[in-house]
Protein backbone atom coordinates (compact mmCIF):
# COMPACT_ATOMS: atom_id res chain seq x y z
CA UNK A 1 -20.91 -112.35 107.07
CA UNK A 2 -17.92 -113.95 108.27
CA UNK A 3 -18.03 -115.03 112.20
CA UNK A 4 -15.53 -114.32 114.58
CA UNK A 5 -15.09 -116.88 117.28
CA UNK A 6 -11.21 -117.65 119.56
CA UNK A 7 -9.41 -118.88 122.42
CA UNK A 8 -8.21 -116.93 124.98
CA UNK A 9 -5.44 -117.70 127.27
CA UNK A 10 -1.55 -116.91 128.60
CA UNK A 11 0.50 -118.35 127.08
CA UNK A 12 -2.09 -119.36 123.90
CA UNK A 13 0.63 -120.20 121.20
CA UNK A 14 0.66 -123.85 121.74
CA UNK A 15 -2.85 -124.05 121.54
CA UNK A 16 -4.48 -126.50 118.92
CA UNK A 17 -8.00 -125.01 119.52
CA UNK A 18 -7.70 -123.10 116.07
CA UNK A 19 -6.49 -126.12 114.45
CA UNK A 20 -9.60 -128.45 115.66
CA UNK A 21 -12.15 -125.74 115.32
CA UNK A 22 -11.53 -124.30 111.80
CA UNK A 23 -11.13 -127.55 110.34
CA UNK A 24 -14.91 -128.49 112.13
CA UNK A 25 -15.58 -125.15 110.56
CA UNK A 26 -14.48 -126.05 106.84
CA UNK A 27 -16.03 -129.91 107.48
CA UNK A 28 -19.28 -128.31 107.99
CA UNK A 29 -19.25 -125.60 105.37
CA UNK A 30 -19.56 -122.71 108.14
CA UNK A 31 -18.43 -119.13 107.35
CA UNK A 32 -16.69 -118.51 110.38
CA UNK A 33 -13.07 -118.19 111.65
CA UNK A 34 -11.26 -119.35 114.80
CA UNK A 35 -8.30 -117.64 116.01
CA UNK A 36 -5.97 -117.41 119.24
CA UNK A 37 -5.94 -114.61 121.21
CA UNK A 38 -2.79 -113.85 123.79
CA UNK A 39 -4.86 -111.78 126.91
CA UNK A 40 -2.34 -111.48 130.04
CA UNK A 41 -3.50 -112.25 133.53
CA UNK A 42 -5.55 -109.48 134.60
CA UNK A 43 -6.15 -107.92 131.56
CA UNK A 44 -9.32 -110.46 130.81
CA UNK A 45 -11.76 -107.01 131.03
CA UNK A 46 -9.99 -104.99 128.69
CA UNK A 47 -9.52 -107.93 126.81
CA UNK A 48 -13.30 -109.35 126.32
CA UNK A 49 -14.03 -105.68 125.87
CA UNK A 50 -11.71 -105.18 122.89
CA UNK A 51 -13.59 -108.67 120.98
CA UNK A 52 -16.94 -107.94 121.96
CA UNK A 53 -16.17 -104.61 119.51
CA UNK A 54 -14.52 -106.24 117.11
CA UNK A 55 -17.37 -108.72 116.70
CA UNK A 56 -16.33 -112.19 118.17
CA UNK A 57 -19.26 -114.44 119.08
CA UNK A 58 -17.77 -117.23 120.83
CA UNK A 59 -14.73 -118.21 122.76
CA UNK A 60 -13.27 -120.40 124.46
CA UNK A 61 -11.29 -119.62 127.84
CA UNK A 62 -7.65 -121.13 129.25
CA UNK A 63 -5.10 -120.43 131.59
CA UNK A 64 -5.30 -118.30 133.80
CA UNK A 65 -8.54 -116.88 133.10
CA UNK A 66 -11.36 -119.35 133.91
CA UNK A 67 -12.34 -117.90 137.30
CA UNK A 68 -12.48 -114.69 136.29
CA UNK A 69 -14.31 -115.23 133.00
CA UNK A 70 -17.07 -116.58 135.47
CA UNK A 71 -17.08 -113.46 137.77
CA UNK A 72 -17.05 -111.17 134.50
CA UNK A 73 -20.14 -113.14 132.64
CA UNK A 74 -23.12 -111.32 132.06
CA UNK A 75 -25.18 -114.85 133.10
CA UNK A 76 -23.42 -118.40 133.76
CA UNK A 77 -25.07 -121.87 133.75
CA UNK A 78 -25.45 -123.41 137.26
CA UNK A 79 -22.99 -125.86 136.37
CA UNK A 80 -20.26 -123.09 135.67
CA UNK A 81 -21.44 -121.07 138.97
CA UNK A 82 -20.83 -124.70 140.99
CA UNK A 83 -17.66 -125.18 139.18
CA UNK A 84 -16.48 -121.25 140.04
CA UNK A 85 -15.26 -121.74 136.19
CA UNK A 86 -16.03 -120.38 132.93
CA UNK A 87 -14.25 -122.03 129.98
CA UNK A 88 -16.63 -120.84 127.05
CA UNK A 89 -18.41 -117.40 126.14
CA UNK A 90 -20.68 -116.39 123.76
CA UNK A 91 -22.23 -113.23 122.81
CA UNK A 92 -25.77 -111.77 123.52
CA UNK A 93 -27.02 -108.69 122.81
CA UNK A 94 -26.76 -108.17 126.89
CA UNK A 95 -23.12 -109.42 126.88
CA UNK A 96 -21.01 -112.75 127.57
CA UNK A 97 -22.97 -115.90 128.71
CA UNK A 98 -20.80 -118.25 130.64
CA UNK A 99 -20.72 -122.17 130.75
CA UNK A 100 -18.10 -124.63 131.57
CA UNK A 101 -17.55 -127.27 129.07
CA UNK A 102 -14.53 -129.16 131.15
CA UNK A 103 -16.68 -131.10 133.44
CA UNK A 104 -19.22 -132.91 130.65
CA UNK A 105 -15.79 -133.09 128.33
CA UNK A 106 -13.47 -134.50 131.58
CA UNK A 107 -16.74 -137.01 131.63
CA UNK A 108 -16.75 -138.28 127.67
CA UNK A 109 -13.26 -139.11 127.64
CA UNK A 110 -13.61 -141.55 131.21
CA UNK A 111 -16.36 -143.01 129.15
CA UNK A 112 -14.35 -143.30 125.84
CA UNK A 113 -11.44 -145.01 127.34
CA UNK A 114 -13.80 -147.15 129.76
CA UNK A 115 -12.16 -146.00 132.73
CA UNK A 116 -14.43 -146.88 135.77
CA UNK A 117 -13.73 -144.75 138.50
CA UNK A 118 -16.64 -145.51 141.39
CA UNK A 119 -15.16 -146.86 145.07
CA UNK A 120 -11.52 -146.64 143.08
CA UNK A 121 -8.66 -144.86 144.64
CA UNK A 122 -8.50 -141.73 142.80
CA UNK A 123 -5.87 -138.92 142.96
CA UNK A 124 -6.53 -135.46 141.96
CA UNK A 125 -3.48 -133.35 141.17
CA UNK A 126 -3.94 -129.75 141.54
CA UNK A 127 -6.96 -127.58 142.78
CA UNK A 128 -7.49 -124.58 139.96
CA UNK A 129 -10.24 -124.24 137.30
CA UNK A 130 -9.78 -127.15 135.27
CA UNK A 131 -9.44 -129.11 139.00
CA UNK A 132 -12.64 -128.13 139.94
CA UNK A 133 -14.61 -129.62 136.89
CA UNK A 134 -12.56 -133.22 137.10
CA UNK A 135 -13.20 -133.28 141.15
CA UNK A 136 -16.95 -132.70 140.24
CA UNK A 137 -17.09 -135.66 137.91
CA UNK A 138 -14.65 -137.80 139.73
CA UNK A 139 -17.17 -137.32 143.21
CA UNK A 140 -20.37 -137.15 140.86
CA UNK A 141 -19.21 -141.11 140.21
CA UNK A 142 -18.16 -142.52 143.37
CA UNK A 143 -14.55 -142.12 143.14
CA UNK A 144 -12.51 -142.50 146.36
CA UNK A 145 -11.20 -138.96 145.65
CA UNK A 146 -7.75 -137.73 147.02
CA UNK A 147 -7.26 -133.46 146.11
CA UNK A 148 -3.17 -132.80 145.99
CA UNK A 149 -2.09 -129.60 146.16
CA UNK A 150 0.80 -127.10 146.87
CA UNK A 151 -1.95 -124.79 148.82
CA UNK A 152 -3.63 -126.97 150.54
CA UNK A 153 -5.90 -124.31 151.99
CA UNK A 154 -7.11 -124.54 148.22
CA UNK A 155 -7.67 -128.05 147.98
CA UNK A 156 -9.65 -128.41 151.20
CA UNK A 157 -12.17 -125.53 149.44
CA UNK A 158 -12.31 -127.41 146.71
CA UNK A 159 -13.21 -130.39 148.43
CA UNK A 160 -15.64 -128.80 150.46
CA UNK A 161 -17.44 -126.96 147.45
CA UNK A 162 -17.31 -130.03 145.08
CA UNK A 163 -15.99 -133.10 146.85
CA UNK A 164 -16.99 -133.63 150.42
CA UNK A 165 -15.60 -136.51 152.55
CA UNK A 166 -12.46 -136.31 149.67
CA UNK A 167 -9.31 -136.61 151.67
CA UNK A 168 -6.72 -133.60 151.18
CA UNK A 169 -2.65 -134.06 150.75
CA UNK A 170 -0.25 -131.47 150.06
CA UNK A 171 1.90 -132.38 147.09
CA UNK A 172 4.78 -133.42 148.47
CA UNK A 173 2.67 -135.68 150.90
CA UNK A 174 0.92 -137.16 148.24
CA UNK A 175 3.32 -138.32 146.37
CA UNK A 176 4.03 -141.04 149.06
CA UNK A 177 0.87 -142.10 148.80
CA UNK A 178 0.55 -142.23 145.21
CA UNK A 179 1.37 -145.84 144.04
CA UNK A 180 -1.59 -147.01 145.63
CA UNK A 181 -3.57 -144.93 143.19
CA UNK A 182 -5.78 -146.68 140.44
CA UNK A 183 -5.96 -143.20 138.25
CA UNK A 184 -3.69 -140.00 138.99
CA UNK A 185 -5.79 -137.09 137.25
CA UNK A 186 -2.70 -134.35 136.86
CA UNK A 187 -3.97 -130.80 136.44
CA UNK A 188 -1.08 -128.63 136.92
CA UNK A 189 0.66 -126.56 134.19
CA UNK A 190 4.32 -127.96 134.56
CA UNK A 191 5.15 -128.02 131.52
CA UNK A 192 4.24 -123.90 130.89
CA UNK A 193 5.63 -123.13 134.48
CA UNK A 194 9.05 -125.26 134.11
CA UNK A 195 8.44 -127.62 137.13
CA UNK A 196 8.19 -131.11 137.47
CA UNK A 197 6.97 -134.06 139.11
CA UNK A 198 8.85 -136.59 140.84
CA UNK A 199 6.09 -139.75 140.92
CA UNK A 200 6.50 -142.88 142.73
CA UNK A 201 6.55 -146.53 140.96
CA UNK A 202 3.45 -148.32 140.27
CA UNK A 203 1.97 -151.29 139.02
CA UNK A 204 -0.89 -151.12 136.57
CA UNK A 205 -1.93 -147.74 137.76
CA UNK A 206 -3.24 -144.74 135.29
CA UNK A 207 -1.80 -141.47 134.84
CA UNK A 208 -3.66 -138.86 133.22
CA UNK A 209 -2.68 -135.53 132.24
CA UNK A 210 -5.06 -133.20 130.90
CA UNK A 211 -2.28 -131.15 129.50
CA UNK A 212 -1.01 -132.18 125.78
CA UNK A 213 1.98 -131.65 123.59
CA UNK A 214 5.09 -130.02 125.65
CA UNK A 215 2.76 -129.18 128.22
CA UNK A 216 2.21 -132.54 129.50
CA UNK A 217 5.94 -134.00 127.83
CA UNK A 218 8.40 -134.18 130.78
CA UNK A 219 5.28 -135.09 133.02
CA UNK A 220 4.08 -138.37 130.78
CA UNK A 221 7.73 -138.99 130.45
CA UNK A 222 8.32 -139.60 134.11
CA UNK A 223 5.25 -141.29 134.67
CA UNK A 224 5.70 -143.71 131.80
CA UNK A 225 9.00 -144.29 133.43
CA UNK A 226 8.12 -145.32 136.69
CA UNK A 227 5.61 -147.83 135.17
CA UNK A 228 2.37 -146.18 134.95
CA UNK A 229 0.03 -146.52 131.79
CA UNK A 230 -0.25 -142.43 130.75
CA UNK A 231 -2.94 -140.74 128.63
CA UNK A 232 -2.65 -137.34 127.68
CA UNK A 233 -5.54 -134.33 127.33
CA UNK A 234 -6.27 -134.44 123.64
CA UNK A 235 -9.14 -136.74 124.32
CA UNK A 236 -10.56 -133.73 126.32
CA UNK A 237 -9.59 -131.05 124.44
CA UNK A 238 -11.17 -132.00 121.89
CA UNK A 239 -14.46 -133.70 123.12
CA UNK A 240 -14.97 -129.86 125.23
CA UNK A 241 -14.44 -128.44 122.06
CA UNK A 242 -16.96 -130.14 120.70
CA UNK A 243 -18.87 -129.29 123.19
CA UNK A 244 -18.43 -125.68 122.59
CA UNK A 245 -19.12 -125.95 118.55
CA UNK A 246 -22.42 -127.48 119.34
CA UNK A 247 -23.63 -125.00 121.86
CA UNK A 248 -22.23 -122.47 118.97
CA UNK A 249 -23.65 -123.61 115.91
CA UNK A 250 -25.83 -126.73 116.49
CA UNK A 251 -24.01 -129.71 114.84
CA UNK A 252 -21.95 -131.89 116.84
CA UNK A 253 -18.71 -132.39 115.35
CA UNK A 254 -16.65 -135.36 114.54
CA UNK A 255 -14.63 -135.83 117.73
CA UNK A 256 -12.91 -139.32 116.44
CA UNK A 257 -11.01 -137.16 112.90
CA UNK A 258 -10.37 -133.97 115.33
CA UNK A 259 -8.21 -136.15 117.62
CA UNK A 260 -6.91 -138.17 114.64
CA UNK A 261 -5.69 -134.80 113.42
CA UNK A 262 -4.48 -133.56 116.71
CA UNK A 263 -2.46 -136.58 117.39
CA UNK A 264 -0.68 -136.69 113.93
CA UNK A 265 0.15 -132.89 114.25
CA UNK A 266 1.34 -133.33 118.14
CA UNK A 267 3.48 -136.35 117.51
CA UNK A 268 5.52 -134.68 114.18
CA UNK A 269 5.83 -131.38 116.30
CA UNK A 270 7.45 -133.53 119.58
């Protein structure tokens, strides 16, 4: 029998979760197949409803759906109830279990790229799902944490859920503060929502976007231009997706020919 596992998100086409986990699929000679599925903001009910019926054992959860996945999970992990985030299901006979694989794949890629973040002047850009599990690694390790945010009702509750003593700008403020940063950790979705960011210069700092492709483009762009040293969010993408297949199906994937793939595919598509 064929297994039925997704993502599911809005907007979902850009996604490169298919293309990672059906080739981890093939690699490891598991009948199973990954797909994308489109689910509008608040039609997540409905929505898990509809796959649960149609037989889908796993997925994986995106924009703008990760704090209601938690809310609609039959049982979460702590670490997904201390988060307020789901970003992976899978199915029970009782319904969807919920864990968040963001935080412990937020985590591998700081230790893949040796980026040392304790008593460092960190600043966290944006306060939604995804936020929430880099603040909780980011104060889990020391980090001198600054939350940014347009709300900043939303980054002071994040802070005091996840990060407490972490000063809170809005995002406007911040950026005058931002050259001073060693690491910027950039969580918002300007490249889906059409904004931008207008960063200050800096000299030898780190700007991370957890956002890949298009998504993160026009961001990395400006950063790179104002002298920062960018990464992108493959690296995390793919180690949570790892993450995910092992919870799934027991073997830990190859992370290091995933993001191989994903970067040759990303860069001819740019």
């Amino acid at each position: 029998m064929t297994h039925l596992l997704g993502v599911v998100g809005d907007p979902i086409a850009h996604s490169l979760s298919p293309f990672i986990q059906n080739g981890w699929l093939r690699a490891n000679h598991i009948d199973a197949v990954y797909s994308a599925f489109e689910v509008k903001a608040g039609e997540l009910p409905s929505g898990l409803d509809a796959l649960g019926r149609q037989g889908v054992i796993g997925l994986n959860i995106t924009l703008p759906h990760k704090e209601e996945a938690l809310q609609l999970a039959t049982s979460a992990s702590e670490t997904a109830k201390r988060l307020g985030a789901v970003n992976f299901l899978v199915r029970r006979d009782n319904g969807w279990i919920g864990e968040n694989t963001d935080a412990p794949g937020f985590a591998m890629t700081l230790d893949y790229g040796d980026i040392d973040v304790a008593g460092r002047d960190i600043f966290l850009l944006g306060a939604g799902g995804s936020a929430r599990a880099v603040a909780s690694v980011l104060a889990q390790r020391g980090a001198q944490l600054t939350i940014c945010n347009r709300t900043v009702a939303r980054a002071e509750a994040l802070a005091r859920d996840l990060a407490p003593g972490a000063r809170v700008l809005g995002l406007k403020e911040a950026m005058q503060h931002l050259s001073s940063a060693a690491v910027a950790v950039n969580t918002l979705s300007l490249g889906h929502s059409g904004g931008n960011l207008e960063l200050p210069q800096t000299v030898g700092g780190i700007f991370y976007d957890i956002s890949y492709g298009r998504g993160a483009a026009a961001a990395l762009a400006e950063a790179r231009s104002k002298g920062w040293r960018v990464l992108d969010g493959l690296g995390m993408l793919v180690a949570q997706a790892a993450i995910s297949f092992e919870h799934w199906f027991g073997v830990l994937p190859d992370m290091a020919e995933a993001h191989a793939r994903c970067r040759k595919l990303v860069e001819a598509t740019s």
